[in-house]
Protein backbone atom coordinates (compact mmCIF):
# COMPACT_ATOMS: atom_id res chain seq x y z
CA UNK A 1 -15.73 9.95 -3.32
CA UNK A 2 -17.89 7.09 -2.21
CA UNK A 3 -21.30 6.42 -0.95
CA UNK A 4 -20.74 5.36 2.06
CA UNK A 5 -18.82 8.62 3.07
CA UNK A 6 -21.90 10.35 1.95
CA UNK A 7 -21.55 11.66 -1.59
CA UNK A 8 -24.66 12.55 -2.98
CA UNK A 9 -24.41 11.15 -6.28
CA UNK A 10 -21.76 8.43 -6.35
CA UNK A 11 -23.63 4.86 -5.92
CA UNK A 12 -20.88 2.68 -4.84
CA UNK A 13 -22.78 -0.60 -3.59
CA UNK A 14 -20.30 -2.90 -3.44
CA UNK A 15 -17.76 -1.26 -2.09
CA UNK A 16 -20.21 0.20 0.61
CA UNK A 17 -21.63 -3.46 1.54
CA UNK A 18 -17.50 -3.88 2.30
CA UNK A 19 -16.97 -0.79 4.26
CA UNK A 20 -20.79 -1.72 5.97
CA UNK A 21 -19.11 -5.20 7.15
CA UNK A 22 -15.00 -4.79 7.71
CA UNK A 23 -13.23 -1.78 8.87
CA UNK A 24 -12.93 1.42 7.77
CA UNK A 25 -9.38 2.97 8.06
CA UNK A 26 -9.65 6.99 7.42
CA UNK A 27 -6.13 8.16 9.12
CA UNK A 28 -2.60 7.16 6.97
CA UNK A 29 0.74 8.37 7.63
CA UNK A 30 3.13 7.59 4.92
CA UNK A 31 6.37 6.28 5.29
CA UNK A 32 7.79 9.26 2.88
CA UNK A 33 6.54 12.01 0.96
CA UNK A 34 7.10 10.74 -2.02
CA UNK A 35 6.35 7.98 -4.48
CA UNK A 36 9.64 5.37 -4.06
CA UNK A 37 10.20 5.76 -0.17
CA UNK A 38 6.15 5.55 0.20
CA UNK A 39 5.91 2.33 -1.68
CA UNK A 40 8.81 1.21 -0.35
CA UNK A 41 7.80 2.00 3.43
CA UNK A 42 3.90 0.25 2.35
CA UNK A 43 5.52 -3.03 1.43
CA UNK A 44 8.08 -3.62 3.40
CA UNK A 45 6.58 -2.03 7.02
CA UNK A 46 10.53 -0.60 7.56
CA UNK A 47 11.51 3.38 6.87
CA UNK A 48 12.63 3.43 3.33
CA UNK A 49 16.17 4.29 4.30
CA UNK A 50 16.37 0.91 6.31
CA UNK A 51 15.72 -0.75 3.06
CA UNK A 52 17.86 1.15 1.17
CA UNK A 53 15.93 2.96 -1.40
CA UNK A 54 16.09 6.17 -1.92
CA UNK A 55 12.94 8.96 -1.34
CA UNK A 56 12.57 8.64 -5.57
CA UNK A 57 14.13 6.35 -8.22
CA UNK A 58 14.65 8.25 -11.49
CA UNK A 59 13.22 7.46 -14.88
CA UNK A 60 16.51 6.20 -15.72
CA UNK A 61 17.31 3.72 -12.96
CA UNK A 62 17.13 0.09 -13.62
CA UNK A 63 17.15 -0.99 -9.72
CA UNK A 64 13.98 -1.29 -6.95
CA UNK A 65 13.14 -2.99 -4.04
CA UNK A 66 16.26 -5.42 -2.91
CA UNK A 67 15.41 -9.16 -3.40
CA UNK A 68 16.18 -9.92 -0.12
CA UNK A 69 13.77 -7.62 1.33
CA UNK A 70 10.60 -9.48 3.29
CA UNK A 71 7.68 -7.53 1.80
CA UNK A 72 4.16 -7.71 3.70
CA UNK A 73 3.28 -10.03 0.86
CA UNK A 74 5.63 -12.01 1.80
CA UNK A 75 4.73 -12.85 5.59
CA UNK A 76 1.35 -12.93 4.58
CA UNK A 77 2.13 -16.20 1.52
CA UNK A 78 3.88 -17.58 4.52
CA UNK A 79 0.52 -17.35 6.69
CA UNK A 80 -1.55 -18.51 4.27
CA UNK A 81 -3.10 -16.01 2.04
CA UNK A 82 -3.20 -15.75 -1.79
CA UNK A 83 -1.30 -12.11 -3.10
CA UNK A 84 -1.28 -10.31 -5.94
CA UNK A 85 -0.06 -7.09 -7.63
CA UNK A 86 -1.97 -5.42 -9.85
């Protein structure tokens, strides 16, 4: 709930100054409906069974995203930009 989507009580300045100036993207279609193949289908661009993960990785598993797998992140280092997880 933000101001510039019209909440009537949220004050959200900063973040409305951003939406004022860039783009606004209201439509997403994840890549799976759940957490693992999601994440994995946001970073990567590629279906999460392309990659090889499955839909969700257990509390238990001690595995993720392949190392050889070119993440977003990664093309966008190569043009350029500074990335960071947080």
């Amino acid at each position: 709930d933000l101001g510039f989507t019209g909440h009537p009580t949220t004050s959200t300045p900063n973040i409305d100054r951003l939406a004022k100036n860039g783009k606004i993207l209201t439509t997403w279609y994840s890549g799976c409906p759940v957490c693992t193949g999601s994440r994995t289908a946001l970073m990567t661009g590629r279906q999460f069974t392309r990659v090889g993960t499955p839909g969700v990785f257990g509390a238990t598993v001690d595995v993720g995203l392949p190392l050889n797998e070119t993440t977003v992140a990664d093309q966008a280092k190569k043009a350029g930009y500074a990335t960071a997880m947080m």
